[in-house]
N, C-alpha and C. Protein backbone atom coordinates (compact mmCIF):
# COMPACT_ATOMS: atom_id res chain seq x y z
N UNK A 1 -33.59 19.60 -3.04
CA UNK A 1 -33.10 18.90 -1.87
C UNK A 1 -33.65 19.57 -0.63
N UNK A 2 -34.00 18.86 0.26
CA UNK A 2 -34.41 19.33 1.45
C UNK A 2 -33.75 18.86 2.66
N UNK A 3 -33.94 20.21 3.90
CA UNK A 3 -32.71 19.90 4.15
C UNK A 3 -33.35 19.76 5.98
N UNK A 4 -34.88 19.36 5.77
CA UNK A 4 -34.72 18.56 7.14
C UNK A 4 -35.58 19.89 8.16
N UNK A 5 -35.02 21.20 7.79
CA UNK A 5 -35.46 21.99 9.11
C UNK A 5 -37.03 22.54 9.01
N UNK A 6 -37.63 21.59 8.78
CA UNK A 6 -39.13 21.79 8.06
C UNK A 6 -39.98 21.00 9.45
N UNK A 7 -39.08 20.03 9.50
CA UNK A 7 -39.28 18.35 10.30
C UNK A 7 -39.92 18.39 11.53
N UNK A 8 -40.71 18.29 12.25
CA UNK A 8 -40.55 17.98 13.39
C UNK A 8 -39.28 16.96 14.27
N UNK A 9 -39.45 16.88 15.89
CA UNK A 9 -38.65 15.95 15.98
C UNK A 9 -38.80 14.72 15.62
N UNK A 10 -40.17 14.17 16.02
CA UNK A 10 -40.62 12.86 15.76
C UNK A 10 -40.20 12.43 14.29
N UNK A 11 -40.34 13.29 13.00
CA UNK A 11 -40.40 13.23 11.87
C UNK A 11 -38.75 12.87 11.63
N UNK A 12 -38.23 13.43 12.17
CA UNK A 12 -36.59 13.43 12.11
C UNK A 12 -35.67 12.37 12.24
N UNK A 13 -36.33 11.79 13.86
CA UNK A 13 -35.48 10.95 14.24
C UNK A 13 -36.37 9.33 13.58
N UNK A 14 -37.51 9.26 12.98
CA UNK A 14 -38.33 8.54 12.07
C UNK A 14 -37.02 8.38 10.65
N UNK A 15 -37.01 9.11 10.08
CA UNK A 15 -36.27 9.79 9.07
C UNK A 15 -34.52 9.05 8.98
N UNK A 16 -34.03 9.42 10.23
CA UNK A 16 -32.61 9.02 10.54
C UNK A 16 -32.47 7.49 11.13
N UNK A 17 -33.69 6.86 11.27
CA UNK A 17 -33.88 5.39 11.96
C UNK A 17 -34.08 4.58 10.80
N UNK A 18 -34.77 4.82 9.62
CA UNK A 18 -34.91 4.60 8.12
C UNK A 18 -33.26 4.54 7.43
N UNK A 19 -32.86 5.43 7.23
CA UNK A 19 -32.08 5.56 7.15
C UNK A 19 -30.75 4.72 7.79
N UNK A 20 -30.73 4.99 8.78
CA UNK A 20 -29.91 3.88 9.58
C UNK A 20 -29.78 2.18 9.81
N UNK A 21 -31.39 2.13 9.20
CA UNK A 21 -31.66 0.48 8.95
C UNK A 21 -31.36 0.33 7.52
N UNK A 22 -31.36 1.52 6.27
CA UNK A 22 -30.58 1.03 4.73
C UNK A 22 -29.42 1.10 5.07
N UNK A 23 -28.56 1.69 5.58
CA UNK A 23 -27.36 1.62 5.68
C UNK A 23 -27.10 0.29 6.31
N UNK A 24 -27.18 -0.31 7.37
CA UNK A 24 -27.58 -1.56 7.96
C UNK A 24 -27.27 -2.42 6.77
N UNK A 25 -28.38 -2.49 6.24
CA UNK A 25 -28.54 -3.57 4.90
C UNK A 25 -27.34 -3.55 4.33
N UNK A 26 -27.32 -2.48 3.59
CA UNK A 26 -26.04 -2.78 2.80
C UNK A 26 -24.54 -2.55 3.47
N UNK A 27 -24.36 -2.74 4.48
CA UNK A 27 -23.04 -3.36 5.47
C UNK A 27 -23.57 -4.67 5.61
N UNK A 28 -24.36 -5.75 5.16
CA UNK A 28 -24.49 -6.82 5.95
C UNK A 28 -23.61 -8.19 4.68
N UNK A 29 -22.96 -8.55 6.32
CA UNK A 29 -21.98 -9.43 6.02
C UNK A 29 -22.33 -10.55 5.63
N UNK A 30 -21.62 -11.51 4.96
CA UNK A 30 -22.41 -12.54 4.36
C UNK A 30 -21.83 -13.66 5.00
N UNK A 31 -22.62 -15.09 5.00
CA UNK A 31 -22.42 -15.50 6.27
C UNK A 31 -20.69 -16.31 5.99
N UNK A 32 -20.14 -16.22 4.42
CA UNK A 32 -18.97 -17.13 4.21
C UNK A 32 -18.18 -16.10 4.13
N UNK A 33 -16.96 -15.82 4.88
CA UNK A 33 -16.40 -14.46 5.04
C UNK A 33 -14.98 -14.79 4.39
N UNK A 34 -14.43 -15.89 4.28
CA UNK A 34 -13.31 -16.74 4.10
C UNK A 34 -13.30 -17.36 2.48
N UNK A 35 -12.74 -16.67 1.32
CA UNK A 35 -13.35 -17.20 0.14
C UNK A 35 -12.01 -17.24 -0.20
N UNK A 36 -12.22 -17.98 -1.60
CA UNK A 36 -11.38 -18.47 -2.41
C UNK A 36 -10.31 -17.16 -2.77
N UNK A 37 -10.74 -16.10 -3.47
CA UNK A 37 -10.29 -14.99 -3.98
C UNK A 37 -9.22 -14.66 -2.66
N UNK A 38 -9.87 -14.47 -1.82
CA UNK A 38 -9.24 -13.47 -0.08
C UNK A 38 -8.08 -15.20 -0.07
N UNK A 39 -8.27 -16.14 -0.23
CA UNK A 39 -7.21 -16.88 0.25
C UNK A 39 -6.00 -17.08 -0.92
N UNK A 40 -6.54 -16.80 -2.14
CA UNK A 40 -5.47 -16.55 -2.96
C UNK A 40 -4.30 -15.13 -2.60
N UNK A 41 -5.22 -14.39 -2.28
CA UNK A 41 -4.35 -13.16 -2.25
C UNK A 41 -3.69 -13.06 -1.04
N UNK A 42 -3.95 -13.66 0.16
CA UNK A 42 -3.25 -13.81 1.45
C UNK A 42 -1.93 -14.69 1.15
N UNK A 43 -2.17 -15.83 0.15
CA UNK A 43 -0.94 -16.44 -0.31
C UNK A 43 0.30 -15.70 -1.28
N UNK A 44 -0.63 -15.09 -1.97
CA UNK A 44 0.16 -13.80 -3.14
C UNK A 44 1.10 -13.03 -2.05
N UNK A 45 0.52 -12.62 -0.92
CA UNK A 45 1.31 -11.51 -0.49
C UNK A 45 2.11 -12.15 0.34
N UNK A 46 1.81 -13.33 1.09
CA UNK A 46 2.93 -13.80 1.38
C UNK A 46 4.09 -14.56 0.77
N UNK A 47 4.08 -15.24 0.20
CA UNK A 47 4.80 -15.48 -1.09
C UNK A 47 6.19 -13.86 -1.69
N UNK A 48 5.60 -12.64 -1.43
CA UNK A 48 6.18 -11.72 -2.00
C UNK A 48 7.27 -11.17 -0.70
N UNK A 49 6.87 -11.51 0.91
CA UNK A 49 7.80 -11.36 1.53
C UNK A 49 9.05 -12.33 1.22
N UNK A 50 8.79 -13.57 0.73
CA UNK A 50 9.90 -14.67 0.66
C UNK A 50 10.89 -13.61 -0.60
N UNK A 51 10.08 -13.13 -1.81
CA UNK A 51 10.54 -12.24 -3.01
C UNK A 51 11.66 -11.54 -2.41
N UNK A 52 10.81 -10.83 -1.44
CA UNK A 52 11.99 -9.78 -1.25
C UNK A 52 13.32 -10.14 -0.29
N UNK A 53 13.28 -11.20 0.35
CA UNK A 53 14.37 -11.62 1.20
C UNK A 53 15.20 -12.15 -0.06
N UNK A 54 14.68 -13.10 -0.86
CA UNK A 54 15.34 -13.42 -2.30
C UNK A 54 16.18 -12.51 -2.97
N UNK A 55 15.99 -11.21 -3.25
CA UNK A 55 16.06 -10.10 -3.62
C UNK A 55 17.40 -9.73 -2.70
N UNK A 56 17.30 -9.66 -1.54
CA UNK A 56 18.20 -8.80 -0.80
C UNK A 56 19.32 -10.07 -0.69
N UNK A 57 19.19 -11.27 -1.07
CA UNK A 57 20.49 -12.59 -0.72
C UNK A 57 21.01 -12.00 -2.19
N UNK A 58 20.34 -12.10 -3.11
CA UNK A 58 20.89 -12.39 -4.45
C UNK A 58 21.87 -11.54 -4.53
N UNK A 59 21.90 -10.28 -3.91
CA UNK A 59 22.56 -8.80 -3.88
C UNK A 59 23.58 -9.68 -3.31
N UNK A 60 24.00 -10.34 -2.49
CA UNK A 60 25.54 -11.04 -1.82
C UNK A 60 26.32 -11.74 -3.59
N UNK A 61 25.37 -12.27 -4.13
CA UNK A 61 25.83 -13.18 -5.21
C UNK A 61 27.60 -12.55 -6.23
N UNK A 62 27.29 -11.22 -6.58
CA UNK A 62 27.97 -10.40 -7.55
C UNK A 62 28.58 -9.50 -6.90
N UNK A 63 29.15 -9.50 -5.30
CA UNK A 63 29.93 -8.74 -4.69
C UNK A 63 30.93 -8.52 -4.91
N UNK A 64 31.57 -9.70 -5.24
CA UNK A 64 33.54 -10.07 -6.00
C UNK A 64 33.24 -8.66 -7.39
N UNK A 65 32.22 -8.59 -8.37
CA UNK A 65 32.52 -7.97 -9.65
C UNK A 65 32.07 -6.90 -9.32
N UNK A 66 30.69 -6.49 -8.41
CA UNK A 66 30.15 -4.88 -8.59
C UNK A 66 30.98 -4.12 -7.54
N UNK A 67 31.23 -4.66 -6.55
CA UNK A 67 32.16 -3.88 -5.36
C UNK A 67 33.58 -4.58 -4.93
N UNK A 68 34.21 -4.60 -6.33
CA UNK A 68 35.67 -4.86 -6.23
C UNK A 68 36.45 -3.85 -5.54
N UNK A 69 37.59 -4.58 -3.69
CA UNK A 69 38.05 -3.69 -2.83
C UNK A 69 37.37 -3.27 -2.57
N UNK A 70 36.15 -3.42 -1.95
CA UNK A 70 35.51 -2.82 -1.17
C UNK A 70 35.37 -3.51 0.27
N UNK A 71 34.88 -3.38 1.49
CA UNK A 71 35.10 -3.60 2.65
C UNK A 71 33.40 -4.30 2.69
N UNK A 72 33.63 -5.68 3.59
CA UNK A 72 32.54 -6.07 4.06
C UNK A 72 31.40 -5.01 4.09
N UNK A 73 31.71 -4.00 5.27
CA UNK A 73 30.81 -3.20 5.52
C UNK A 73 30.07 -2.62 4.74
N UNK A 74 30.83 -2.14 3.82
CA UNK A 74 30.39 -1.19 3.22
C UNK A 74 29.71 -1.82 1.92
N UNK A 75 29.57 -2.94 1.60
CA UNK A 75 28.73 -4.06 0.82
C UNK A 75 27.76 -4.29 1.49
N UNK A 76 27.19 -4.24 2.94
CA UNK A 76 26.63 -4.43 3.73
C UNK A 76 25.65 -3.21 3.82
N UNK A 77 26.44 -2.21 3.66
CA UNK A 77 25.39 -0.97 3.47
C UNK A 77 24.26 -0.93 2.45
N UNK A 78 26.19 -1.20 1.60
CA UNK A 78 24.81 -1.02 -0.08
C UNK A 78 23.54 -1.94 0.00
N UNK A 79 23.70 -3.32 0.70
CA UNK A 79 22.42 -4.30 0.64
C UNK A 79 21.17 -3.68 1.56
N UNK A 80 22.07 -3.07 2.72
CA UNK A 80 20.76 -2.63 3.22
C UNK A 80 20.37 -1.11 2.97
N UNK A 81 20.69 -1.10 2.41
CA UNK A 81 20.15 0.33 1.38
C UNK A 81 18.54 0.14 1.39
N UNK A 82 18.78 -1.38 0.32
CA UNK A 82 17.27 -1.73 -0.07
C UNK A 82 16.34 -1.86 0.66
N UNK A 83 16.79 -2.05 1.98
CA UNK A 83 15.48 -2.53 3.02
C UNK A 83 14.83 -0.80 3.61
N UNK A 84 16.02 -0.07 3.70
CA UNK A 84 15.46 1.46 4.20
C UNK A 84 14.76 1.72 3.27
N UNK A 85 15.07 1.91 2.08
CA UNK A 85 14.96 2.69 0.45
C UNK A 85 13.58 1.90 0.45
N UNK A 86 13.40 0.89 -0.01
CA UNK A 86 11.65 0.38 0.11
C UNK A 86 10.99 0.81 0.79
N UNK A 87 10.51 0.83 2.07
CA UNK A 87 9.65 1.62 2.80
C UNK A 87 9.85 3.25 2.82
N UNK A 88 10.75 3.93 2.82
CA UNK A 88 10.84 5.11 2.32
C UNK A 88 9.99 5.61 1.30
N UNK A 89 10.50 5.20 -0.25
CA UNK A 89 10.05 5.05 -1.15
C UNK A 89 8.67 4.91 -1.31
N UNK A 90 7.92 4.16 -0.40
CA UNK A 90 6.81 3.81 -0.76
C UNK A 90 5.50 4.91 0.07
N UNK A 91 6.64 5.87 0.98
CA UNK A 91 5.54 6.28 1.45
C UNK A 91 5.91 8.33 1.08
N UNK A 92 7.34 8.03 0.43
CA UNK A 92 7.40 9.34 -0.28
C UNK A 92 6.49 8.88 -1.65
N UNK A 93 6.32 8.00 -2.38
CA UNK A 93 5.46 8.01 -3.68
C UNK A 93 3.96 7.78 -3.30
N UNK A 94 3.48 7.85 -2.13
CA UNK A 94 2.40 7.68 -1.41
C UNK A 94 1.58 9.38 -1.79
N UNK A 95 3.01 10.43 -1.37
CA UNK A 95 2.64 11.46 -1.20
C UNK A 95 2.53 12.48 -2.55
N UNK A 96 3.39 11.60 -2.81
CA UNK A 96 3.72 12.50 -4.89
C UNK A 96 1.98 12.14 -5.50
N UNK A 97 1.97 10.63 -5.37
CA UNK A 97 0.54 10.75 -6.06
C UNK A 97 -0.59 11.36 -5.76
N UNK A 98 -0.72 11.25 -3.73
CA UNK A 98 -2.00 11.92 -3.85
C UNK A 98 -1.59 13.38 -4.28
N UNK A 99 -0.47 14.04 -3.93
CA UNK A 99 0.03 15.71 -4.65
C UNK A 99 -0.14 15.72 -6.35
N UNK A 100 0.45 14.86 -7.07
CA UNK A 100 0.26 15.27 -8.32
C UNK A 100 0.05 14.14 -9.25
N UNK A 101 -0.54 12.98 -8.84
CA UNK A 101 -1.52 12.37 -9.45
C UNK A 101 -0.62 10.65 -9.39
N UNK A 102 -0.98 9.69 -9.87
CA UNK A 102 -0.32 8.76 -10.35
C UNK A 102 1.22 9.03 -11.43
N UNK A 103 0.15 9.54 -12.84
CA UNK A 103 1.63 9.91 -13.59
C UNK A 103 2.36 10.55 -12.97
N UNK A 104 2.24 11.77 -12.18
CA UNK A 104 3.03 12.92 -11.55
C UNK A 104 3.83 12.56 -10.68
N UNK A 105 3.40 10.89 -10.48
CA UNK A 105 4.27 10.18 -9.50
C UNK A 105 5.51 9.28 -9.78
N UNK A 106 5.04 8.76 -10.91
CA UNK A 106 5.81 7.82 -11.54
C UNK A 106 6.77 8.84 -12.40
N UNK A 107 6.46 9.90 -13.15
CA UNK A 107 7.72 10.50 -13.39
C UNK A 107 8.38 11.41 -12.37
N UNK A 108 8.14 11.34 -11.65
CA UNK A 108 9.20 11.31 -10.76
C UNK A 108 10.17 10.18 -10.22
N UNK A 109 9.37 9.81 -9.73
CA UNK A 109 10.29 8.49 -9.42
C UNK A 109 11.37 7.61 -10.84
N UNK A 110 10.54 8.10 -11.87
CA UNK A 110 11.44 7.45 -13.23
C UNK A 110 12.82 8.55 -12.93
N UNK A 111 12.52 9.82 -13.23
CA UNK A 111 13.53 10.47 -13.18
C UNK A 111 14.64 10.26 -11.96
N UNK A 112 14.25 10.22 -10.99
CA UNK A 112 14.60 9.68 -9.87
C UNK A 112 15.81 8.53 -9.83
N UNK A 113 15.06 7.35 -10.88
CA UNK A 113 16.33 6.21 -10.82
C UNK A 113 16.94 6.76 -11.80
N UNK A 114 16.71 7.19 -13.06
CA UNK A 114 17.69 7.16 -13.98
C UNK A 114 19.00 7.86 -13.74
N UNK A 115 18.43 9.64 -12.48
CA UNK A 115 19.52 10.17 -12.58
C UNK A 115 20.44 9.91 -11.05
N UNK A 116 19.48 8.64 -10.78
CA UNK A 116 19.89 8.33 -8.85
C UNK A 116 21.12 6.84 -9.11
């Protein structure tokens, strides 16, 4: 490997202009930027905000049996538990994986619900 300090300037900035026009190339955008795939998945993810509002009503459904005597409020907590606890969650298991890998992440977090 060589590492250039051989070069003149002319040779150099020749060198880094080459260079700068392959790089060029392969960044070049194509002229249909809007495809089938990218519009499926813009629908996927929106679709998954409706999920999770779904998610947090359904939690009202079984209030009478899971939080018998319990106070509005405090049914109110437990629901919004979920909305803190998700983004939390996602950016403490953000940090477990890049620290100790995917698996290193997920057992944690397994251990996590079973004994949470």
């Amino acid at each position: 490997a060589t590492t250039g300090k051989h070069l003149n300037p002319e040779e150099k900035e020749r060198r880094l202009s080459q260079m700068s026009l392959l790089l060029l190339d392969e960044l070049e955008v194509d002229a249909i930027t809007v495809t089938t795939p990218l519009i499926f998945a813009v629908l996927i993810a929106s679709m998954l905000m409706f999920n999770m509002g779904y998610n947090i009503s359904v939690m009202n459904a079984p209030e009478p049996f899971v939080f018998p005597g319990h106070s509005t409020s405090a049914w109110s907590m437990a629901v919004a538990a979920f909305c803190v606890g998700g983004p939390l969650g996602a950016v403490l298991a953000g940090q477990w994986a890049d620290q100790r890998g995917r698996r290193g992440a997920l057992m944690i977090t397994t251990w996590l619900f079973i004994f949470g």
